[in-house]
Protein backbone atom coordinates (compact mmCIF):
# COMPACT_ATOMS: atom_id res chain seq x y z
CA UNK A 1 8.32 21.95 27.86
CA UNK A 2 6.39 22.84 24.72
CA UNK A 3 4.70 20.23 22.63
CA UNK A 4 5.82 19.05 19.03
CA UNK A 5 3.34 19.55 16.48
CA UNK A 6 2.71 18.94 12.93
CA UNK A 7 -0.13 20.64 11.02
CA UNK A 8 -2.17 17.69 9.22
CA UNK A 9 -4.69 18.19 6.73
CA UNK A 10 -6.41 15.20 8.02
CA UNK A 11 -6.25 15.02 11.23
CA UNK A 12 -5.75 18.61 12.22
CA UNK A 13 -2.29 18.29 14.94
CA UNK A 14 -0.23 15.88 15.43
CA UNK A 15 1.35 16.36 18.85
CA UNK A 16 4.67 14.81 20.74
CA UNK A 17 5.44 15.60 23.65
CA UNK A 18 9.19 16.87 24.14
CA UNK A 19 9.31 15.29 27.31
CA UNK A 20 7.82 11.90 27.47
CA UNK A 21 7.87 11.71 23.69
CA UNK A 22 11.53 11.90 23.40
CA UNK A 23 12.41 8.48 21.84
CA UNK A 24 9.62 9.44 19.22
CA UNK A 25 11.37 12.37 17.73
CA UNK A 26 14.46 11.22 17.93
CA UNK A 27 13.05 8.16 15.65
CA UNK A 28 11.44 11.02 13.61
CA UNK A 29 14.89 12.73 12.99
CA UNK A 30 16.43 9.48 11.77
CA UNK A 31 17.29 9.66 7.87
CA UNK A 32 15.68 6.56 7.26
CA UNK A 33 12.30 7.73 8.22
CA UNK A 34 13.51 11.14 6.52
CA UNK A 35 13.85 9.43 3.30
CA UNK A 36 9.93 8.72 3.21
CA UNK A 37 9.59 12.58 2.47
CA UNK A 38 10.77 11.39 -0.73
CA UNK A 39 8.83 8.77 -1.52
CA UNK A 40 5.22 9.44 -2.92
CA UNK A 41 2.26 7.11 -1.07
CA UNK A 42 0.35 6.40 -4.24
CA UNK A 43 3.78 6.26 -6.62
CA UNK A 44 2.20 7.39 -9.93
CA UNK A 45 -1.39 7.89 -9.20
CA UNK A 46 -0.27 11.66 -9.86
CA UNK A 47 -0.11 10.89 -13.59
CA UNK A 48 -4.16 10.47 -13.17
CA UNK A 49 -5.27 13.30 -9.61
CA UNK A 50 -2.50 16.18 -9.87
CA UNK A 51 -3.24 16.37 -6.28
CA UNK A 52 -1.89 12.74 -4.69
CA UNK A 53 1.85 13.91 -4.20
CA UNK A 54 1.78 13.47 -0.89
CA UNK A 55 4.11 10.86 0.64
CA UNK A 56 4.94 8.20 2.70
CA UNK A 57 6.50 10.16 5.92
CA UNK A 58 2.85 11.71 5.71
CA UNK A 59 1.17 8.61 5.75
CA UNK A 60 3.63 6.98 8.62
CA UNK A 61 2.80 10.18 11.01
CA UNK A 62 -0.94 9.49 10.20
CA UNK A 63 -0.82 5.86 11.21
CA UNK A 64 1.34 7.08 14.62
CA UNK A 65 -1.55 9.31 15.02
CA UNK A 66 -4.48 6.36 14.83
CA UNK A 67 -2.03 3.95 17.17
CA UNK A 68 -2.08 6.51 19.78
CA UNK A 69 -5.77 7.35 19.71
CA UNK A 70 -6.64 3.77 19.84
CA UNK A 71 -4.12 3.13 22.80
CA UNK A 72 -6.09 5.99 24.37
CA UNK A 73 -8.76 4.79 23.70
CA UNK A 74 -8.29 1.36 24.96
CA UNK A 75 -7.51 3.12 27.80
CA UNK A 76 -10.55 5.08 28.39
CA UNK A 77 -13.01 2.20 27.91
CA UNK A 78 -11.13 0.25 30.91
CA UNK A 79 -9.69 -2.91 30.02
CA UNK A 80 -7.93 -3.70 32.49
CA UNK A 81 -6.89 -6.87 31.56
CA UNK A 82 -4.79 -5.57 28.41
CA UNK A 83 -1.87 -3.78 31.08
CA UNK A 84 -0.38 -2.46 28.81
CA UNK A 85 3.71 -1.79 29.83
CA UNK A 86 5.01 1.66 28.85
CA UNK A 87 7.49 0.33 26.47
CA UNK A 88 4.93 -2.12 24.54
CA UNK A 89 2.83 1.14 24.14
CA UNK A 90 5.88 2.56 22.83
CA UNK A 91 6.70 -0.51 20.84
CA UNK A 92 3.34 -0.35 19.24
CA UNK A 93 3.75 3.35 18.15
CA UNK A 94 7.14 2.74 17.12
CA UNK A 95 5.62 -0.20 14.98
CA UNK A 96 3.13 2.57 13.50
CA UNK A 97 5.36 5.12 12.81
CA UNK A 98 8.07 2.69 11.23
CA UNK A 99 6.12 0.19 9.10
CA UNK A 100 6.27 1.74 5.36
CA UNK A 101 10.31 2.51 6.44
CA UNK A 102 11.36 -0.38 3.31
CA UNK A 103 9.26 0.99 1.08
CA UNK A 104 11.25 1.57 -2.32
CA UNK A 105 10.85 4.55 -4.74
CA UNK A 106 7.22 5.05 -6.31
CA UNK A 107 6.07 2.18 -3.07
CA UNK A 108 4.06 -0.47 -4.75
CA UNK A 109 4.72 -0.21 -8.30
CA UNK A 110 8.81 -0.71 -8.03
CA UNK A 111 8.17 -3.64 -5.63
CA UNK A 112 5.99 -5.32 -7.87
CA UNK A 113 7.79 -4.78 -10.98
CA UNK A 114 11.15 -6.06 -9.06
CA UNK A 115 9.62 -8.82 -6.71
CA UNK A 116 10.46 -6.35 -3.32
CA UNK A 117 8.83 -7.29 -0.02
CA UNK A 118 8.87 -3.69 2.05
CA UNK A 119 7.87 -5.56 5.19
CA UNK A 120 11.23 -7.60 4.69
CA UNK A 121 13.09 -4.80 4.28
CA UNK A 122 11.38 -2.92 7.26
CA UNK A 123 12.49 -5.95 9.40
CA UNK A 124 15.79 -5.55 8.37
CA UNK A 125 16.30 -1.89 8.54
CA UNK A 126 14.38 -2.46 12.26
CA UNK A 127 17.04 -4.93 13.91
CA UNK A 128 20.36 -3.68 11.59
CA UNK A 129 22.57 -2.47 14.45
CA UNK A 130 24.21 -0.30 11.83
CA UNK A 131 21.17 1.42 10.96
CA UNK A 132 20.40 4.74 13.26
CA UNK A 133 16.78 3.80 13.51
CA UNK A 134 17.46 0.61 15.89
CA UNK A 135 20.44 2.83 17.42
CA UNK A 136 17.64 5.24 18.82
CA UNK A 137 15.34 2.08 19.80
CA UNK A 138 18.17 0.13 21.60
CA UNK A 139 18.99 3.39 23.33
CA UNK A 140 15.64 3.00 24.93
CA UNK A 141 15.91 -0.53 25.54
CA UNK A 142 17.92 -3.48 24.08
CA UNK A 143 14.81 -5.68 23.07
CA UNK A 144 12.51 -2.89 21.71
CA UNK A 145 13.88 -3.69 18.10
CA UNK A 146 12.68 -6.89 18.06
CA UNK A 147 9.56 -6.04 20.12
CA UNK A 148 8.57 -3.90 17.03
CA UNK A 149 9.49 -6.21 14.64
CA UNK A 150 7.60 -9.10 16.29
CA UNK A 151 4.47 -6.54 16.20
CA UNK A 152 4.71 -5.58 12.91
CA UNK A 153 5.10 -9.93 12.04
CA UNK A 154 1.97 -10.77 14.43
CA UNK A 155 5.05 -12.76 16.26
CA UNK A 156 3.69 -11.80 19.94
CA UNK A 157 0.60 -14.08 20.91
CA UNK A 158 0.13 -11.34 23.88
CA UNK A 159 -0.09 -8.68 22.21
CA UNK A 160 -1.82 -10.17 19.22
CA UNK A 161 -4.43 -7.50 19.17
CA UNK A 162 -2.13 -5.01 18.75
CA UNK A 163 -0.12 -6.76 15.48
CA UNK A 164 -4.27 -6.48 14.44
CA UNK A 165 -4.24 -2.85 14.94
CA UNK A 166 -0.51 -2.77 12.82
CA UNK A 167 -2.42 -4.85 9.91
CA UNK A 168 -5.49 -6.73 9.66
CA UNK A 169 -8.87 -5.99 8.24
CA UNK A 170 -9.04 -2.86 10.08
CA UNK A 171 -5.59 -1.13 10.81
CA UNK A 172 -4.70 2.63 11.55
CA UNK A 173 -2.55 1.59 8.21
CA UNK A 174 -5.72 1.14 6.18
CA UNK A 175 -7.86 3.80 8.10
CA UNK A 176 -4.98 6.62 7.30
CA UNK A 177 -4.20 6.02 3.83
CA UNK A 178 -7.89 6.18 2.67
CA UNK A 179 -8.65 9.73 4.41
CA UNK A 180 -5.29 10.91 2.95
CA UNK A 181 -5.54 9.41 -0.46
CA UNK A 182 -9.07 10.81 -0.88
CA UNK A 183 -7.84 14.46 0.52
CA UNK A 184 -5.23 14.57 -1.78
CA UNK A 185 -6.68 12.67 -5.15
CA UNK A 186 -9.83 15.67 -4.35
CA UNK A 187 -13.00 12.24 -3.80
CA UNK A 188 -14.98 11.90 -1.36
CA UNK A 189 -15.67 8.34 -1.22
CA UNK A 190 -12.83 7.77 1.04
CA UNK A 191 -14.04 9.44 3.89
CA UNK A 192 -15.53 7.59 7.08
CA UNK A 193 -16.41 8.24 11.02
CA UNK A 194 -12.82 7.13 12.33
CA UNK A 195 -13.68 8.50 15.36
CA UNK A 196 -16.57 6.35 16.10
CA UNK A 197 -14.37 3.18 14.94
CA UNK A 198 -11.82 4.03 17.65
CA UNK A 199 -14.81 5.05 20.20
CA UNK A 200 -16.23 1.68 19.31
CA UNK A 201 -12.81 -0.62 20.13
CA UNK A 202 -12.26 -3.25 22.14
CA UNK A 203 -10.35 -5.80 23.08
CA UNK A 204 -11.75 -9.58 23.43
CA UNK A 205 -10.03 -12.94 23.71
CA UNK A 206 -10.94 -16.07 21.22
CA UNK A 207 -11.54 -19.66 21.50
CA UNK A 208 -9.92 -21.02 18.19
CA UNK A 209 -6.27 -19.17 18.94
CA UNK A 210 -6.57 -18.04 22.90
CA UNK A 211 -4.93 -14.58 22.04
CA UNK A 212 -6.72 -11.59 22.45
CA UNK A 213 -8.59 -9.66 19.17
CA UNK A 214 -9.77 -6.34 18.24
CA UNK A 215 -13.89 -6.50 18.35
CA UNK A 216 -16.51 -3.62 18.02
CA UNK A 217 -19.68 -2.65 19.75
CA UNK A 218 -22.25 -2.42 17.78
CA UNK A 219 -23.20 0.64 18.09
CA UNK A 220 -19.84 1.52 15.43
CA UNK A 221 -21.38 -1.37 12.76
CA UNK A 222 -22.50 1.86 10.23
CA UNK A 223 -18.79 3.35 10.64
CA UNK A 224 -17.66 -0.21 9.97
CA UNK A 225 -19.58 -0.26 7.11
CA UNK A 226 -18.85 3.06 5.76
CA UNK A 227 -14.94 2.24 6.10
CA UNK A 228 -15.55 -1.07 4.10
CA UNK A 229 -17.93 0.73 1.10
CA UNK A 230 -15.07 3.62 1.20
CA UNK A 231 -12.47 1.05 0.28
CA UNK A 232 -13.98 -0.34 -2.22
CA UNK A 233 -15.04 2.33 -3.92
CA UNK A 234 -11.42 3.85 -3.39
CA UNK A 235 -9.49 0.67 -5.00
CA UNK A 236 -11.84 0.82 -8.07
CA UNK A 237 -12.07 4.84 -8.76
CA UNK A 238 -8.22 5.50 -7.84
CA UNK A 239 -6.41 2.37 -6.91
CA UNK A 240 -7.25 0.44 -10.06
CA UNK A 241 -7.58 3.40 -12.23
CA UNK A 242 -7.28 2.39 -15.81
CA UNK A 243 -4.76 5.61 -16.46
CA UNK A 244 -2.64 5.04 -13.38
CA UNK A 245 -2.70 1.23 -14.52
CA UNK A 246 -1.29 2.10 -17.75
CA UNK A 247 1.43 4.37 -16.58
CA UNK A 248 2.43 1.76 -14.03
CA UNK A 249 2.33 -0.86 -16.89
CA UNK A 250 4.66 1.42 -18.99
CA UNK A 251 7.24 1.60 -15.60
CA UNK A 252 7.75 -1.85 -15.55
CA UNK A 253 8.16 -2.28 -18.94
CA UNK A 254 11.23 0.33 -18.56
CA UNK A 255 12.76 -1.49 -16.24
CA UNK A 256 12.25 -4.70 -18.28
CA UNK A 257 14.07 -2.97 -20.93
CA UNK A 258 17.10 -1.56 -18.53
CA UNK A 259 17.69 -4.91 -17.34
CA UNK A 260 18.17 -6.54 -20.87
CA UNK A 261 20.06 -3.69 -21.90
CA UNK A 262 22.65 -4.42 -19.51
CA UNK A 263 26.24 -2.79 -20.01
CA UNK A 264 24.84 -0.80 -23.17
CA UNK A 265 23.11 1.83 -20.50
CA UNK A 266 24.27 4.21 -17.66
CA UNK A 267 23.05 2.93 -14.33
CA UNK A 268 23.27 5.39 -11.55
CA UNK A 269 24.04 4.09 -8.12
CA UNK A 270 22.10 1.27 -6.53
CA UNK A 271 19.56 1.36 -9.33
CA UNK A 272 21.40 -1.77 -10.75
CA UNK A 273 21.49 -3.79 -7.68
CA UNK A 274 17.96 -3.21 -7.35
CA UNK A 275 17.08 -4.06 -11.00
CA UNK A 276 18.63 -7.62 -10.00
CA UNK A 277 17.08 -8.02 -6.87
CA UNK A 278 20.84 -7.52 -5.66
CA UNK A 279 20.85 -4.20 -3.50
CA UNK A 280 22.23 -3.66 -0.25
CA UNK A 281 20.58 -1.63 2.56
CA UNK A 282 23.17 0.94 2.38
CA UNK A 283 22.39 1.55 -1.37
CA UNK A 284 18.70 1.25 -1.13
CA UNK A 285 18.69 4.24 0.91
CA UNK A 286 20.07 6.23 -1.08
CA UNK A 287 17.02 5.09 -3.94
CA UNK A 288 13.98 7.59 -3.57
CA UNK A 289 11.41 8.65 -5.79
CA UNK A 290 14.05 11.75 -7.10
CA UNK A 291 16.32 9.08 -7.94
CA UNK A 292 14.59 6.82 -10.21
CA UNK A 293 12.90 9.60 -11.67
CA UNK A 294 16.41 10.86 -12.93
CA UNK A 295 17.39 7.67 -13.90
CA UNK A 296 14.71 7.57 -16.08
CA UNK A 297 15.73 10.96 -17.17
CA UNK A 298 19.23 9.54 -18.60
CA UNK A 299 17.89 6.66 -20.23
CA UNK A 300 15.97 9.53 -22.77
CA UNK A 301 19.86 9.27 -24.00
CA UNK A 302 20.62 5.75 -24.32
CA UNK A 303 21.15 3.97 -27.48
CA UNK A 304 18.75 1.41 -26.82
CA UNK A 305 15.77 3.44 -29.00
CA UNK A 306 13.11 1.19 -27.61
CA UNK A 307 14.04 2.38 -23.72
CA UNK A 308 14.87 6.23 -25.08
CA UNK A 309 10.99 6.06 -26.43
CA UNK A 310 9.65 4.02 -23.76
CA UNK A 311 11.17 6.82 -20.99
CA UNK A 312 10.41 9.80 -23.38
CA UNK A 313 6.56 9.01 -22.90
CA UNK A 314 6.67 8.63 -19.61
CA UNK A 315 8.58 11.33 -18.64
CA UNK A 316 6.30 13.95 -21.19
CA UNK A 317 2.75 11.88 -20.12
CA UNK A 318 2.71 10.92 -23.07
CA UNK A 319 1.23 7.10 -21.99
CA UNK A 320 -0.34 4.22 -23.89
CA UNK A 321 -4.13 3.89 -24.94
CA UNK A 322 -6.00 1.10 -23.07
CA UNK A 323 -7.97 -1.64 -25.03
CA UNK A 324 -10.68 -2.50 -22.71
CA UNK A 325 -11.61 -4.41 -20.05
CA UNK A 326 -12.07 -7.56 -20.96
CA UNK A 327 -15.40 -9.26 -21.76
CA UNK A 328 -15.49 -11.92 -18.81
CA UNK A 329 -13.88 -14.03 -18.95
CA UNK A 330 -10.75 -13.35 -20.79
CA UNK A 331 -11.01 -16.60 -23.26
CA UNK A 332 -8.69 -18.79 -25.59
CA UNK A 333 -10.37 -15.77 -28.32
CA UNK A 334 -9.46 -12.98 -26.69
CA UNK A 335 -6.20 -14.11 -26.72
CA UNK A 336 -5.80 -15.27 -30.04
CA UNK A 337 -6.98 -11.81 -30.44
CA UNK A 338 -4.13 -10.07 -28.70
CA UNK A 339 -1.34 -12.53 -30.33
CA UNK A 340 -2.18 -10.43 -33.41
CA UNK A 341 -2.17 -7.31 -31.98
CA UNK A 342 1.47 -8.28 -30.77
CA UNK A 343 2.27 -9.32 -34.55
CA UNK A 344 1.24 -6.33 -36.09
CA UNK A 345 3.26 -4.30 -33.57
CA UNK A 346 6.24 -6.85 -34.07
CA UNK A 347 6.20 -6.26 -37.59
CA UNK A 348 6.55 -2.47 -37.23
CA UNK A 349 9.57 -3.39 -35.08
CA UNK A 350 7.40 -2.43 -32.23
CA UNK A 351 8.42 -5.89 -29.41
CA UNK A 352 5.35 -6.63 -27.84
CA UNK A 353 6.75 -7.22 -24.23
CA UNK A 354 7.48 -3.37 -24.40
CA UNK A 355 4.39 -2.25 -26.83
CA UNK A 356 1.45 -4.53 -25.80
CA UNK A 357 1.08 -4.05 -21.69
CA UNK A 358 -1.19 -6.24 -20.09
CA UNK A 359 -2.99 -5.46 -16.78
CA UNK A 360 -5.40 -7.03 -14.60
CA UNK A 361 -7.08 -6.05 -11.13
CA UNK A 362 -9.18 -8.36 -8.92
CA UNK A 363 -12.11 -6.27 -7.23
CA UNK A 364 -11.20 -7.59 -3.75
CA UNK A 365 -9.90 -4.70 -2.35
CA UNK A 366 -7.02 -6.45 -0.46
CA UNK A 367 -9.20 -9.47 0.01
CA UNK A 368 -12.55 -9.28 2.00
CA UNK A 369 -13.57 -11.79 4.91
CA UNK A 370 -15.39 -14.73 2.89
CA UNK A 371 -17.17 -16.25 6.07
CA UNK A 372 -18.96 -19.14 3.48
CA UNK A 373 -15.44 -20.11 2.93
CA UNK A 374 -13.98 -20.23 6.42
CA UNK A 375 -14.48 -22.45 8.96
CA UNK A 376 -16.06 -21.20 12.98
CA UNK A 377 -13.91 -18.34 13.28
CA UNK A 378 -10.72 -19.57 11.98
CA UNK A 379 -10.31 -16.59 9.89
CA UNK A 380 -10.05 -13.69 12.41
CA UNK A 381 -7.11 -11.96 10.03
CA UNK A 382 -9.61 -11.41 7.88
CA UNK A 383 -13.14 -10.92 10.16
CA UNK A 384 -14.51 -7.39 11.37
CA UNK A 385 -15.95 -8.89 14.76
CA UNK A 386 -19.59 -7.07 16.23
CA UNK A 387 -20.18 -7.43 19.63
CA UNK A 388 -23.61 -6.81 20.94
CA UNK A 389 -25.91 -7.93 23.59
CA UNK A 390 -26.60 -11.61 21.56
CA UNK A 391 -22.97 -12.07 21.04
CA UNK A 392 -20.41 -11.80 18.59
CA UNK A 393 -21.07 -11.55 14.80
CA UNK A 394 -18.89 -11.32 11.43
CA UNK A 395 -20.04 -8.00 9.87
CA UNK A 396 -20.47 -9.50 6.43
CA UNK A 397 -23.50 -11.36 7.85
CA UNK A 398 -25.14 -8.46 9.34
CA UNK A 399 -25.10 -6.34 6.53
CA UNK A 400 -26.38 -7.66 2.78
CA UNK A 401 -24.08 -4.96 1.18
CA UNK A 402 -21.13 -5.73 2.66
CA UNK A 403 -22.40 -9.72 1.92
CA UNK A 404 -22.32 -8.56 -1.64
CA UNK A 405 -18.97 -7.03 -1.94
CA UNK A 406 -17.39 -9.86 0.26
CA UNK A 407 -18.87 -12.30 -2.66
CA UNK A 408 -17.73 -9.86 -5.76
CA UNK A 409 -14.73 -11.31 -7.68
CA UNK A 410 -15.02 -9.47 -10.99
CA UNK A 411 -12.00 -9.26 -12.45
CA UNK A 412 -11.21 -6.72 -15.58
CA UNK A 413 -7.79 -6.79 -17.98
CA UNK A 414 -6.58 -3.76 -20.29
CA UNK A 415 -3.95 -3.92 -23.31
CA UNK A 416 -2.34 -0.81 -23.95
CA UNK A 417 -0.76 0.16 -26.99
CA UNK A 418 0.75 3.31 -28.39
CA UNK A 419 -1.91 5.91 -29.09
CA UNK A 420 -0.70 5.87 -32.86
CA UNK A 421 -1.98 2.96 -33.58
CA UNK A 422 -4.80 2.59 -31.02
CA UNK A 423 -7.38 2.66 -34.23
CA UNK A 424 -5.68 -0.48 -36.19
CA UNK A 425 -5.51 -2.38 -32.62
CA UNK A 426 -8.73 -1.59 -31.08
CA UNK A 427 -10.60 -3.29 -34.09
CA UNK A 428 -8.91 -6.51 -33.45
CA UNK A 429 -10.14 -6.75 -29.92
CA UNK A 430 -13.46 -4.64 -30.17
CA UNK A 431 -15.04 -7.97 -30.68
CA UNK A 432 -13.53 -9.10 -26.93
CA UNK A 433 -13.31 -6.05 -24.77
CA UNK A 434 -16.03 -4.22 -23.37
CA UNK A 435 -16.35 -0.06 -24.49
């Protein structure tokens, strides 16, 4: 029986097999994974690299991909003290394949502006009987929903390592999503050996929890050290971008509008509900990034005139200026500073909760192992573990680089304001904000 294969920019093919992969596909087929074709990966980082429309269902195949090269890997370096059971291998790819499945439309920037939690939502889409996606995993067996669930929630002490492979410091999560973000956004700071990190895996138990961890030899620390320089360097230049920043800002500040606006605007289905943290799995998958995108569309007619304009820029690009960063740190000045920026725009009947955006990233990088402010090893969520002849070692203490980024905290804020008055503004915080 032929193979299934997907052409991947990344990675080449990915392959199923019809015959032993069976479970897989049918997974594949169900509309809830479907429904990640139309949801972008890096929401509205397209407003800033034309090229990052790729999407979610990409990014979940990617991450099946790494699961089952590290499993095979595992494999070939002969551990035989993982045994592995066919359906926890399955489990695990299942895990991989279904762990952005509650992401809403545009990913992050919805579920921040509304308060979402996607891995809730996963769970819950996971172990719904009435959803088709734990219909196809109970028809393998009746505890493989909440196998996956507990692996995607670290909730297995067994198979800890492999809830580490899901999401830790070094996940096939992480390691896809920066070689597709940087394909499609056209850098090449987001590349990295993955290869050689896989080559390099293995599996070792630990003192301070008894459950098993992922460690590397060695001989992978410069992959290891390319992956962490490729992340940082990939939250600053696209993550954190000040012009995907400021079309993210404007977003929420939409759906702050829509929210106040109430019964004066059209809502279409579901969008409502999850403006009010209200929405029921039945509606939220029927939200996607076509959906919200239209609903934006109809708002260009509402009567409110602050959410027609607000929608009418984003919609035509047409985004706010940034003001900024901040001088550190942001004082009781620069404030004072920006209370009369939001009075001048008040007084043009401009309200500053919709004209005045405030943003701030933390250059963390989803939070680097701080080893001066742990304790032994107490940390190992948040630890890249070397292995070598001497022992074991945190990687932030062999290299000084990565010592350096694991101790950089800089933080930097942007204001944006409408571009039409971006002159008046910016001389009543060029005396705070850096050029």
């Amino acid at each position: 029986m032929a193979d299934k294969v997907f052409c991947d920019p990344v990675y080449g093919h990915i392959v199923f097999d019809k015959r032993t992969d069976a479970h897989l596909l049918r997974l594949l087929s169900c509309p809830e994974l479907q429904r990640l074709r139309r949801i972008s990966q890096l929401g509205l980082s397209s407003y800033t690299y034309p090229g990052a429309v790729h999407t979610r269902f990409s990014h979940a195949l990617g991450a099946y991909h790494l699961m089952t090269c590290a499993l095979g890997a595992l494999d070939r370096n002969q551990q035989p003290r993982i045994r592995l059971t066919k359906e926890v291998m399955l489990a695990a790819r299942c895990a991989a394949l279904l762990h952005d499945v509650g992401h809403g439309p545009l990913s992050h920037v919805t579920e921040r502006a509304l308060g979402l939690d996607h891995e809730r939502v996963t769970g819950e889409l996971v172990l719904d009987p009435k959803i088709q996606i734990n219909r196809v995993l109970r028809s393998y067996s009746r505890g493989l929903p909440r196998l996956v669930c507990a692996l995607l929630e670290g909730g297995k002490p067994k198979w800890q390592f492999l809830s580490d492979l899901l999401s830790s410091q070094v996940d096939v999560d992480r390691m896809d999503y920066l070689l597709r973000d940087a394909h499609f956004c056209g850098v090449s700071f987001g590349l990295y050996d993955y290869l050689r990190i896989l080559h390099t895996l293995r599996v070792e138990r630990f003192e301070f929890d008894k459950r098993r961890h992922p460690v590397w030899l060695a001989k992978g620390e410069h992959s290891l050290e390319q992956f962490l320089y490729a992340r940082f360097f990939m939250y600053w230049t696209v993550y954190y971008h000040k012009t995907t920043r400021g079309f993210e800002s404007l977003f929420e500040a939409i759906l702050r509008r829509a929210k106040r606006a109430g019964r004066s605007i059209t809502f279409l289905r579901g969008v409502k509900r999850l403006l009010h943290g209200k929405v029921l799995l039945g509606d939220f998958l029927l939200l996607d990034d076509s959906v919200m995108l239209a609903q934006i569309a109809e708002w260009t007619h509402s009567r409110d005139k602050v959410l027609r304009d607000l929608c009418e820029r984003f919609l035509a690009r047409d985004g706010f200026k940034p003001l900024g960063p901040s001088k550190e740190p942001a004082d009781v000045k620069t404030y004072a500073a920006v209370e009369r920026v939001k009075e001048y725009l008040e007084n043009r009947r401009l309200p500053a909760d919709s004209y005045c955006l405030e943003s701030t990233s933390v250059a963390t990088a989803n939070d680097y192992y701080h080893p001066e402010e742990e304790t032994g090893e107490r940390s190992q969520k948040n630890s890249i573990i070397l292995r070598d002849e001497r022992g074991r070692c945190e990687i932030s203490r062999r290299f000084e680089g990565v010592r350096a980024l694991t101790k950089e905290r800089s933080r930097n804020t942007y204001w944006y304001v409408p571009r039409e008055h971006e002159r008046a503004l910016s001389r009543m915080l060029a005396p705070y904000v850096g050029e």
